[in-house]
N, C-alpha and C. Protein backbone atom coordinates (compact mmCIF):
# COMPACT_ATOMS: atom_id res chain seq x y z
N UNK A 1 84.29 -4.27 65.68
CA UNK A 1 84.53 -5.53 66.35
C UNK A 1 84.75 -5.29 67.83
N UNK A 2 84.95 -6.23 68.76
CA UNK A 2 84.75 -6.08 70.23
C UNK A 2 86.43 -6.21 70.54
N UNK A 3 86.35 -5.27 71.23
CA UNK A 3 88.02 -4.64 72.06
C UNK A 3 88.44 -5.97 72.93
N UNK A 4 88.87 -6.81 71.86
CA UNK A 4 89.56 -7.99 72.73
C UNK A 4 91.14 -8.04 72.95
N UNK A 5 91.57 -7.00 71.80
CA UNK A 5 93.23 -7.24 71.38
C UNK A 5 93.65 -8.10 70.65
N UNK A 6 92.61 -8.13 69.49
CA UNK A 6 92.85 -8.52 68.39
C UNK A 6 93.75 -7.92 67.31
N UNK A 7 94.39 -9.02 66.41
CA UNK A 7 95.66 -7.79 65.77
C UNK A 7 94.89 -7.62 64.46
N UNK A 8 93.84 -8.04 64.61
CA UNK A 8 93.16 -6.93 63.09
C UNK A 8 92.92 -5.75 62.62
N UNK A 9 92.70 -4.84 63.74
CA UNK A 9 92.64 -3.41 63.17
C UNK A 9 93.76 -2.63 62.92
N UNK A 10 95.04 -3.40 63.94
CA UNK A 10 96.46 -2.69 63.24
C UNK A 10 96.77 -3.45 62.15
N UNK A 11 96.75 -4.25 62.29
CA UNK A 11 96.96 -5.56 60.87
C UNK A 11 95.70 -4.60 59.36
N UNK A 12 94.86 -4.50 59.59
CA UNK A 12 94.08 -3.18 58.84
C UNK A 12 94.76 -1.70 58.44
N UNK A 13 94.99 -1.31 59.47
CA UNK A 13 95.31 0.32 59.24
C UNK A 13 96.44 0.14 58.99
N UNK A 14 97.62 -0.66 58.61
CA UNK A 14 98.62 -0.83 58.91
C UNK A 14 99.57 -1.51 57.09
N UNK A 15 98.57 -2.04 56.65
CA UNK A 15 98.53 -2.72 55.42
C UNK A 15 98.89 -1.68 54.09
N UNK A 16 99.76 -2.46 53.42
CA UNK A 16 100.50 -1.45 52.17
C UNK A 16 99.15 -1.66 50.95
N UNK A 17 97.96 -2.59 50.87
CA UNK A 17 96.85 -2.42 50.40
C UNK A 17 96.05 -1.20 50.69
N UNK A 18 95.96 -0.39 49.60
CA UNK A 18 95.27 0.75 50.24
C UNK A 18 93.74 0.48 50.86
N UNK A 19 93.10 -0.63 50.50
CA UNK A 19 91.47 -0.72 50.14
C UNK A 19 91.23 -0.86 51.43
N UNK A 20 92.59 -1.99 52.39
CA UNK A 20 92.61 -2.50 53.43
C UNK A 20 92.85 -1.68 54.41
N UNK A 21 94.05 -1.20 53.92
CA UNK A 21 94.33 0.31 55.05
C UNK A 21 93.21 1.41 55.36
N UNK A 22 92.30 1.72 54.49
CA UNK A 22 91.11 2.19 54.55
C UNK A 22 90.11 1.84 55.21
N UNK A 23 90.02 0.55 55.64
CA UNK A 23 88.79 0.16 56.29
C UNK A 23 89.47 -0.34 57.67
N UNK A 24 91.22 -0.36 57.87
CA UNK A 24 91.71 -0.34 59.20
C UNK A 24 90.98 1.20 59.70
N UNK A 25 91.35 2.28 59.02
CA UNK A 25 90.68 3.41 59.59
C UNK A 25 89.41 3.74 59.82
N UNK A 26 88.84 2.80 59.47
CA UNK A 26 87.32 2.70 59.94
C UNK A 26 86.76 2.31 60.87
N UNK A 27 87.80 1.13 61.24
CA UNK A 27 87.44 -0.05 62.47
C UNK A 27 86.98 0.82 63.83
N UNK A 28 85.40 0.71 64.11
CA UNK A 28 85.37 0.87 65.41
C UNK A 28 85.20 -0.19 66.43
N UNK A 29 86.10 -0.29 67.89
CA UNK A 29 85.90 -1.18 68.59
C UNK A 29 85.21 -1.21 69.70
N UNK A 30 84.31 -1.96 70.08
CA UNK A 30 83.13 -1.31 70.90
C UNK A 30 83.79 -2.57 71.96
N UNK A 31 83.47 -2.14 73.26
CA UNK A 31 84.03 -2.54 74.71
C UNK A 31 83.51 -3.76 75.16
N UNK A 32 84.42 -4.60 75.88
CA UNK A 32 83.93 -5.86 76.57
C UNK A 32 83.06 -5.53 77.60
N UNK A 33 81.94 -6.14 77.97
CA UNK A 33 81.08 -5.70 78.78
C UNK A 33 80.88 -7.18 79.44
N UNK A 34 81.34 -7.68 80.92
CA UNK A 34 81.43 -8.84 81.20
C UNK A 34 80.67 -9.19 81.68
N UNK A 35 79.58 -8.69 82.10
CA UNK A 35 77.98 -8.92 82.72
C UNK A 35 77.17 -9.01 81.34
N UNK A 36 77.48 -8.95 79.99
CA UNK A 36 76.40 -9.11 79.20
C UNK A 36 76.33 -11.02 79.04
N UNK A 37 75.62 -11.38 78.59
CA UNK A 37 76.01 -12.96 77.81
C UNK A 37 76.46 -13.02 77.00
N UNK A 38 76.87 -11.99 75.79
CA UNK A 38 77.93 -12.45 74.87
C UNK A 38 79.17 -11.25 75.27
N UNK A 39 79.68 -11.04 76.53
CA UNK A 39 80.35 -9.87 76.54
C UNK A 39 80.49 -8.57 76.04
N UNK A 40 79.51 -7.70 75.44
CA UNK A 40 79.42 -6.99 74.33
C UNK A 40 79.31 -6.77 73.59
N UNK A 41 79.13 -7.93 72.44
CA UNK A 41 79.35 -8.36 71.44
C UNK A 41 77.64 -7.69 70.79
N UNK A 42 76.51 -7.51 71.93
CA UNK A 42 75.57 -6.93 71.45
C UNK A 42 75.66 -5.68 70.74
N UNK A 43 77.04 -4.90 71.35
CA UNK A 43 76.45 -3.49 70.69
C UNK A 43 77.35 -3.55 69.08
N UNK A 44 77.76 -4.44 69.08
CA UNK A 44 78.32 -4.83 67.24
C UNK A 44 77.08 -5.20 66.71
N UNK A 45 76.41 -6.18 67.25
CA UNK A 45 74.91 -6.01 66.62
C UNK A 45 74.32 -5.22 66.38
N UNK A 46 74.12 -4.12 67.57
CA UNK A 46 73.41 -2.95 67.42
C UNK A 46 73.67 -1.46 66.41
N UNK A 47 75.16 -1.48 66.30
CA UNK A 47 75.11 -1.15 65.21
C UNK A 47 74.76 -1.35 63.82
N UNK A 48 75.41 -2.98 63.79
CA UNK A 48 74.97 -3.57 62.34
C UNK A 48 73.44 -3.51 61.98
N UNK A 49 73.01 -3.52 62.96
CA UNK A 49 71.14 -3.21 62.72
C UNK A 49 71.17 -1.83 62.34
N UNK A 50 71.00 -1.03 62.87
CA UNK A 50 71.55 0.16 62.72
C UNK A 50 71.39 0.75 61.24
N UNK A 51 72.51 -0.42 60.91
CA UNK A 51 72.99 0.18 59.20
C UNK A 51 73.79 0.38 59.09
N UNK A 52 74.60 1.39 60.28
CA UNK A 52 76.03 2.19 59.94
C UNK A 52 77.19 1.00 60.08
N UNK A 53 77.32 -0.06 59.99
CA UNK A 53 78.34 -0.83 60.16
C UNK A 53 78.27 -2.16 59.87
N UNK A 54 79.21 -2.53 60.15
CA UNK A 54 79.17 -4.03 59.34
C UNK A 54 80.54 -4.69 60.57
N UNK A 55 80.07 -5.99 60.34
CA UNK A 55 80.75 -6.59 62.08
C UNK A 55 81.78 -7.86 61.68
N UNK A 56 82.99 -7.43 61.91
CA UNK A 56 84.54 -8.47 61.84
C UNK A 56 84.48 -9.40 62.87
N UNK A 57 84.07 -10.80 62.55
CA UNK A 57 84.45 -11.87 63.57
C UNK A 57 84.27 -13.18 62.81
N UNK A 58 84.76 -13.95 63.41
CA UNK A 58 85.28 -15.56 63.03
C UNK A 58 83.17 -15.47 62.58
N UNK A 59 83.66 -16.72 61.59
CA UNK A 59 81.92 -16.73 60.62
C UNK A 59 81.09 -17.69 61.23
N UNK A 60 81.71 -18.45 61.80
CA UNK A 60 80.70 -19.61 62.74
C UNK A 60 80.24 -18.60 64.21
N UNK A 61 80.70 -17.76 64.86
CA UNK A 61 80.46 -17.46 65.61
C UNK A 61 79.39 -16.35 65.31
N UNK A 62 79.87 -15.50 64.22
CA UNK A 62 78.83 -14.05 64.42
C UNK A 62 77.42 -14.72 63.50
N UNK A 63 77.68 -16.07 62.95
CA UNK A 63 76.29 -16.47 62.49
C UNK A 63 75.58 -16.87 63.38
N UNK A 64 76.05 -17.63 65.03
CA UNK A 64 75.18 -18.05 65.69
C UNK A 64 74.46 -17.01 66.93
N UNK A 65 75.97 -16.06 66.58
CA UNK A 65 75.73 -14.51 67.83
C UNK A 65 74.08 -14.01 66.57
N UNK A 66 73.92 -13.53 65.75
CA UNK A 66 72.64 -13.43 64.96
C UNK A 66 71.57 -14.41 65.06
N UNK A 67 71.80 -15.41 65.06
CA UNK A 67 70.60 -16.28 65.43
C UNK A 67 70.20 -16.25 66.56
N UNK A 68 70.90 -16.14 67.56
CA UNK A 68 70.56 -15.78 69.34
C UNK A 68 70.04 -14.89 69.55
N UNK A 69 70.15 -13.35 68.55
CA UNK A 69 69.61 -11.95 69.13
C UNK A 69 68.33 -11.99 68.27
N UNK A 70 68.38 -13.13 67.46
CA UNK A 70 67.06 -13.22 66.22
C UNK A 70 67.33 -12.15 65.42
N UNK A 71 68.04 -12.06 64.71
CA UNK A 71 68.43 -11.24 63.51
C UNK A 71 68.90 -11.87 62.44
N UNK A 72 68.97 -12.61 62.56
CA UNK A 72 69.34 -13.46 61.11
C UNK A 72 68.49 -13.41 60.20
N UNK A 73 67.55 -13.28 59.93
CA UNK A 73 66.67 -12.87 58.66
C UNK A 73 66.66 -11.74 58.26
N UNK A 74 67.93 -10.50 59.22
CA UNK A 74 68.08 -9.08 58.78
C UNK A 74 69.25 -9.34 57.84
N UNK A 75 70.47 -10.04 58.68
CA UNK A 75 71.51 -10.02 57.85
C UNK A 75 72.18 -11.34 57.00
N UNK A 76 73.43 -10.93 56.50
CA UNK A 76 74.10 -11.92 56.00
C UNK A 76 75.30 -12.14 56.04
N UNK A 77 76.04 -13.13 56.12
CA UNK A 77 77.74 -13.20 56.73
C UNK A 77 78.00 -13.41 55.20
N UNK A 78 79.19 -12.79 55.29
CA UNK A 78 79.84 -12.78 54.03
C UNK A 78 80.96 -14.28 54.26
N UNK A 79 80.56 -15.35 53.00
CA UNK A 79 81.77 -16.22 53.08
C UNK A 79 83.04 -15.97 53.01
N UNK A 80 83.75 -14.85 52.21
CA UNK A 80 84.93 -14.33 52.24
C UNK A 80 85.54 -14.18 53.69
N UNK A 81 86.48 -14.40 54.04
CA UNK A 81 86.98 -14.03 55.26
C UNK A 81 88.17 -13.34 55.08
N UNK A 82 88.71 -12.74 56.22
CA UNK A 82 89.93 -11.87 55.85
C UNK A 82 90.95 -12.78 56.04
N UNK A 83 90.48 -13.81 57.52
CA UNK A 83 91.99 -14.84 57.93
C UNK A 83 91.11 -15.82 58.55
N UNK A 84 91.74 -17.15 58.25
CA UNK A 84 90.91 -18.32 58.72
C UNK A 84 91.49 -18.16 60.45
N UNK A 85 90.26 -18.41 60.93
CA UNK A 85 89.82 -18.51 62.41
C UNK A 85 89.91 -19.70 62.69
N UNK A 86 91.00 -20.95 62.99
CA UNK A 86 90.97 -22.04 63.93
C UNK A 86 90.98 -21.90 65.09
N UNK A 87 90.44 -23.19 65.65
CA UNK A 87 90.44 -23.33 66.64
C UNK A 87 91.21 -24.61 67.62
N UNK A 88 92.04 -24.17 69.05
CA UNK A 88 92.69 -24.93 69.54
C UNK A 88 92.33 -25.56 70.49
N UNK A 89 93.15 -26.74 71.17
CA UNK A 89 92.91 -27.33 72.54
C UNK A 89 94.03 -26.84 73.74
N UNK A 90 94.17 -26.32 74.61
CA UNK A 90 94.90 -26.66 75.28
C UNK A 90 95.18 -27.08 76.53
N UNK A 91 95.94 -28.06 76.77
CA UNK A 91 95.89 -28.72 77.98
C UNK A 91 97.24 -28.32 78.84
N UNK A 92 97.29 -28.76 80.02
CA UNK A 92 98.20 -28.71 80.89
C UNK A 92 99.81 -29.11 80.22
N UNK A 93 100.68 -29.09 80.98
CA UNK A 93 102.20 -29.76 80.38
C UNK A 93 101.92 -31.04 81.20
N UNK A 94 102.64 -31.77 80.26
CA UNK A 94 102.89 -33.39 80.52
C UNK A 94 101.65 -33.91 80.64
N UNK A 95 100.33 -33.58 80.46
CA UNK A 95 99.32 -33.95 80.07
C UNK A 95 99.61 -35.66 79.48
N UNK A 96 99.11 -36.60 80.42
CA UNK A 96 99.59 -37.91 79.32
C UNK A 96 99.05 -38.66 78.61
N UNK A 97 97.72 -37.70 78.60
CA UNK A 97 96.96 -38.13 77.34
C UNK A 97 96.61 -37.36 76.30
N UNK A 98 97.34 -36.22 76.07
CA UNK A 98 97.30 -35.40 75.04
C UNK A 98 97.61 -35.96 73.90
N UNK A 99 98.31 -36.67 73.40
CA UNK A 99 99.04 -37.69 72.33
C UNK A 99 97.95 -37.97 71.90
N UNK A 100 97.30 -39.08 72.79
CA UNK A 100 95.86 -39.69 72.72
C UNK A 100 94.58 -38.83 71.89
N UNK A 101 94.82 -37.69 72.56
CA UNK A 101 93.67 -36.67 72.25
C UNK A 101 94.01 -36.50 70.54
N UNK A 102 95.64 -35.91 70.35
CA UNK A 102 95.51 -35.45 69.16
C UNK A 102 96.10 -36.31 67.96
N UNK A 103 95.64 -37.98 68.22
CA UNK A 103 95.53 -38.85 67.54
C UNK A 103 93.96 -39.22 67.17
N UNK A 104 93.15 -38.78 67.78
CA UNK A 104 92.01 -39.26 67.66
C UNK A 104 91.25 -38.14 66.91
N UNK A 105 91.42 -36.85 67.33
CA UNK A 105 91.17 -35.41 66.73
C UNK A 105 92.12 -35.33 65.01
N UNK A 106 92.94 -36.22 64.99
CA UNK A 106 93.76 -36.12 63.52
C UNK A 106 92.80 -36.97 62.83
N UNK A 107 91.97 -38.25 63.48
CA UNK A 107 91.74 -39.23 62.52
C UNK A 107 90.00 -38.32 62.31
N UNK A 108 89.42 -37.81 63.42
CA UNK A 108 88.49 -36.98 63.13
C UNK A 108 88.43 -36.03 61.94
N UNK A 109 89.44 -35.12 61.28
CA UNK A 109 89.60 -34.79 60.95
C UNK A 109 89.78 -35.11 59.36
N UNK A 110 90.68 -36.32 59.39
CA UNK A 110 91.07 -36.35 57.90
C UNK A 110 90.14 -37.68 57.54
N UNK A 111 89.01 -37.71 58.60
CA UNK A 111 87.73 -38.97 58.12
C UNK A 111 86.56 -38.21 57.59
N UNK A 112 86.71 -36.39 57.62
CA UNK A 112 85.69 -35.65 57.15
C UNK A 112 84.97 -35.56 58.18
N UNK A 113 85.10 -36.24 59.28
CA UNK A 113 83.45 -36.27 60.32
C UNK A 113 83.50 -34.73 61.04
N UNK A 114 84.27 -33.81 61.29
CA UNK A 114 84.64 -32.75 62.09
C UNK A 114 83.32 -31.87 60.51
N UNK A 115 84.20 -31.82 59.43
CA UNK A 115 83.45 -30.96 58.90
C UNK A 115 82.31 -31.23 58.70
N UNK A 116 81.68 -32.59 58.33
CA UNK A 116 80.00 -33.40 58.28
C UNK A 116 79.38 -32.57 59.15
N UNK A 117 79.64 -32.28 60.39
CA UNK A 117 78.94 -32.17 61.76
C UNK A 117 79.03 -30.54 61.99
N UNK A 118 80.42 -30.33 61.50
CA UNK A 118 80.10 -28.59 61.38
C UNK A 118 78.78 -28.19 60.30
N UNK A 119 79.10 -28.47 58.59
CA UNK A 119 77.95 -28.34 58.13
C UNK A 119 76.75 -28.72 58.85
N UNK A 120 76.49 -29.61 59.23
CA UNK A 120 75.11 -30.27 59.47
C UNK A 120 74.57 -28.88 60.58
N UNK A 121 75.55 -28.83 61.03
CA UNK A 121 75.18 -27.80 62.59
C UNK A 121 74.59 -26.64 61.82
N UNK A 122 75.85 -25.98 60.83
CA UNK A 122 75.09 -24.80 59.93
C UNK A 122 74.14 -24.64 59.51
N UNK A 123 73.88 -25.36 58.69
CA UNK A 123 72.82 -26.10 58.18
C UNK A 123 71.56 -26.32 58.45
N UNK A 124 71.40 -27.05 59.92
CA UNK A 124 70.55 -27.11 60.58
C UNK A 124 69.95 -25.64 61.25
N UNK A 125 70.84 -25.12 61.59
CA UNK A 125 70.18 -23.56 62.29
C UNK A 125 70.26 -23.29 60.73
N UNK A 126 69.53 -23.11 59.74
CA UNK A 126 69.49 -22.09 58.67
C UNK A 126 69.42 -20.51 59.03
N UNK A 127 69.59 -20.25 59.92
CA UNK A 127 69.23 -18.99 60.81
C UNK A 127 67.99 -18.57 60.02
N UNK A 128 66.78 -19.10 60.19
CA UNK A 128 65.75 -18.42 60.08
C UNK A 128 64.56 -18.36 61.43
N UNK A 129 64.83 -17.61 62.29
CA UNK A 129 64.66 -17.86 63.24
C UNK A 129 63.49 -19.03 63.42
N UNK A 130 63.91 -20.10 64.20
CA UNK A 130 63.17 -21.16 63.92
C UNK A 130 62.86 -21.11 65.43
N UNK A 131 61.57 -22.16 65.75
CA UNK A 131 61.98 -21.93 67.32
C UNK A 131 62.72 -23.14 67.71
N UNK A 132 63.59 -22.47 68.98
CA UNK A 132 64.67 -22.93 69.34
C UNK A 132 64.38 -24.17 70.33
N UNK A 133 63.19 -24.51 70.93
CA UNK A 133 63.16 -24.85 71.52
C UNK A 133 62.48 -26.43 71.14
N UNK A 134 62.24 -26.02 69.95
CA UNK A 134 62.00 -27.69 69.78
C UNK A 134 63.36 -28.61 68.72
N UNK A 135 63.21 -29.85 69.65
CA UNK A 135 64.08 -30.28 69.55
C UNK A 135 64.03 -31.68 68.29
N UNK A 136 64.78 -32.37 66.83
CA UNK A 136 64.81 -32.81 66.44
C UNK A 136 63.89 -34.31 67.00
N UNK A 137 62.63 -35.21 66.36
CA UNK A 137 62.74 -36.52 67.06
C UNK A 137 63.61 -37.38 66.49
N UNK A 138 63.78 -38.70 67.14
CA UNK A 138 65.02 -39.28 66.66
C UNK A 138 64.07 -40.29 65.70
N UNK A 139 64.51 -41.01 64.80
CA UNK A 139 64.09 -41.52 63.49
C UNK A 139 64.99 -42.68 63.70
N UNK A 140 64.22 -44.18 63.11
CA UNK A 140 64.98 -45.01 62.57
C UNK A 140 66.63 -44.66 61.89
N UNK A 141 66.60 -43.35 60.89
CA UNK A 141 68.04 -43.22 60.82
C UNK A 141 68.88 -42.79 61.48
N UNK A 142 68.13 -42.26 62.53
CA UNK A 142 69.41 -41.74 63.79
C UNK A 142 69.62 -43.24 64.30
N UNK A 143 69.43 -44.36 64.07
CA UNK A 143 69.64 -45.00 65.58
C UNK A 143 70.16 -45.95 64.56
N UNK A 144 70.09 -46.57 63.26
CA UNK A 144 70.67 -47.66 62.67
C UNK A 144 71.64 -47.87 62.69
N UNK A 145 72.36 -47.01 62.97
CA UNK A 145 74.13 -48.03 63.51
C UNK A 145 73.99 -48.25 64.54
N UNK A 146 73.04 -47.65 65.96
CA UNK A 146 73.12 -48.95 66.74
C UNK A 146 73.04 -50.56 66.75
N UNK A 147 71.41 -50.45 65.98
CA UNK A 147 71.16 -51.83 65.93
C UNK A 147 72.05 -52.73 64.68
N UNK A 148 72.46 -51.81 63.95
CA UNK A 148 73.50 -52.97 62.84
C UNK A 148 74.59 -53.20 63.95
N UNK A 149 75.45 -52.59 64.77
CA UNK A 149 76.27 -53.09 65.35
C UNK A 149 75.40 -54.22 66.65
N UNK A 150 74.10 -54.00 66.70
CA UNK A 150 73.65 -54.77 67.69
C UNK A 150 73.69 -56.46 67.21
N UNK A 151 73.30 -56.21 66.00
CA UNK A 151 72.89 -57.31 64.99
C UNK A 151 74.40 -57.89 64.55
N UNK A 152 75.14 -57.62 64.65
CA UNK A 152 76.80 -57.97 64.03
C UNK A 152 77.39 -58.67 65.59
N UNK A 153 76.80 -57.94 66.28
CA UNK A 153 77.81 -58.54 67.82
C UNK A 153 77.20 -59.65 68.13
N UNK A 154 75.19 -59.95 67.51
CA UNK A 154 74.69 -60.94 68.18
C UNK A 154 75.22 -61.98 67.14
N UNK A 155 74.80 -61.81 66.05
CA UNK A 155 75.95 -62.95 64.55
C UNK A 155 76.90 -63.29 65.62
N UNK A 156 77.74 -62.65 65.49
CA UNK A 156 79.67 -62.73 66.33
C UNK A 156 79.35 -63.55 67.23
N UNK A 157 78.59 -63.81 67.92
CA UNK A 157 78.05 -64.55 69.61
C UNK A 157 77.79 -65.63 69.14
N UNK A 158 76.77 -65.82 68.50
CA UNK A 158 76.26 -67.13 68.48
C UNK A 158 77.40 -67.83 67.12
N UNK A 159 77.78 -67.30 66.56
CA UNK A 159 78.92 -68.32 65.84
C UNK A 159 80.69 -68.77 66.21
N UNK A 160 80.32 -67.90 67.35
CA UNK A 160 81.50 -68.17 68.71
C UNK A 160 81.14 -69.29 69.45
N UNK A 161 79.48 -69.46 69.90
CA UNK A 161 78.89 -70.11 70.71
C UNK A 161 79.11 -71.46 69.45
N UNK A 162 78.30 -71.74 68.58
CA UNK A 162 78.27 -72.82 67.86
C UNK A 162 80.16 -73.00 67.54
N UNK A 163 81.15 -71.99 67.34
CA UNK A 163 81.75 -73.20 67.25
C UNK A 163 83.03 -73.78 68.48
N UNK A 164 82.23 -72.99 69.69
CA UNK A 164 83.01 -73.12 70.45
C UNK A 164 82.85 -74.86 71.19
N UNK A 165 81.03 -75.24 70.68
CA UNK A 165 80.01 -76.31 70.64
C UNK A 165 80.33 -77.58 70.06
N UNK A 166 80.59 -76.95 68.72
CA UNK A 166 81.40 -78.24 67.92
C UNK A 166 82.76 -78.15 67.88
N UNK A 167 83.33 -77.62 68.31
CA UNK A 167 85.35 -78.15 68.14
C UNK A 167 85.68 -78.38 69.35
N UNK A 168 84.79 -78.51 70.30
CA UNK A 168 85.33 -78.54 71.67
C UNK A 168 84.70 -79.97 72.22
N UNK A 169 85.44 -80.88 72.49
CA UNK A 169 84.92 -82.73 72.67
C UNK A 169 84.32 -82.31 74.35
N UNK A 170 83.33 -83.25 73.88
CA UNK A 170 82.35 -83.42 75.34
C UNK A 170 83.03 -84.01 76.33
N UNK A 171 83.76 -83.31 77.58
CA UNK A 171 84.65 -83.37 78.57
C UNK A 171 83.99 -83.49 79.70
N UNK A 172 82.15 -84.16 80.21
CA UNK A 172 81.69 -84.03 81.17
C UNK A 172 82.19 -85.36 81.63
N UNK A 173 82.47 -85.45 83.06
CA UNK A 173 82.92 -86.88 83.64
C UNK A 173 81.34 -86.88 84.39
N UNK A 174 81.41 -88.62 83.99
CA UNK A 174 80.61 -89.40 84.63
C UNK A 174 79.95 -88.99 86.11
């Protein structure tokens, strides 16, 4: 894995599991390199191509770091993970719309739409190297909740208009 100061390889070598403590002593960490585009993270690839190794990182990330170097039809991420990898926001202090933020990110969340959109994302890159450069067209089903909400606001209008028409007495002076 890449020498970030991560507490996994002592958290590894360190473990009263022997299976675990065993493969802490294995861990090699290959160097941040800040001129690359993924910081280094290539030569974890380059081993894993290789053969001799196999590469520790959060599973959304080293699936899309493989689809970028086009290797994804070499390898495979294991669903097992050792420790779930979340992810945070953080903002300034007294931030005064942070509240805001993580009221709207809670209802995201427990409405399913966060994970819909993660799958879909997965999903969509099947990592077989596809080309990247063409882009989805948009379809009648991408766009139908526009026009149903278009179609609901114009309803809403004109039965505002009609009865704003009839309950309201003709007040033009002469």
């Amino acid at each position: 894995m890449l020498d970030y100061g991560d507490f996994v390889p002592e958290a590894l070598a360190t473990s009263t599991n022997p299976i675990l403590a065993r493969l802490g002593a294995k861990v090699d960490l290959v160097p941040i390199i800040a001129t690359l585009p993924h910081e280094g993270m290539e030569g974890c690839v380059e081993l894993v191509m290789a053969g001799t190794h196999a590469h520790v990182e959060a599973y959304s990330y080293v699936r899309s770091l493989y689809y970028d170097q086009g290797h994804s039809n070499q390898v495979y991420p294991l669903k097992e993970q050792l420790y779930p990898g979340n992810q945070a926001f953080y903002f300034t202090k007294h931030t005064p719309w942070k509240y805001k933020f993580d009221i709207g990110m809670q209802r995201l969340l427990d409405s399913g739409l966060i994970w819909h959109w993660y799958s879909d994302i997965m999903q969509e890159a099947s990592y077989s190297n596809k080309d990247k450069s063409r882009l989805p067209v948009l379809s009648l089903s991408h766009l139908q909740g526009s026009f149903l909400l278009l179609a609901v606001g114009g309803g809403l209008a004109t039965i505002t208009l009609l009865a704003e028409r009839l309950l309201q007495p003709n007040t033009t002076s002469p």
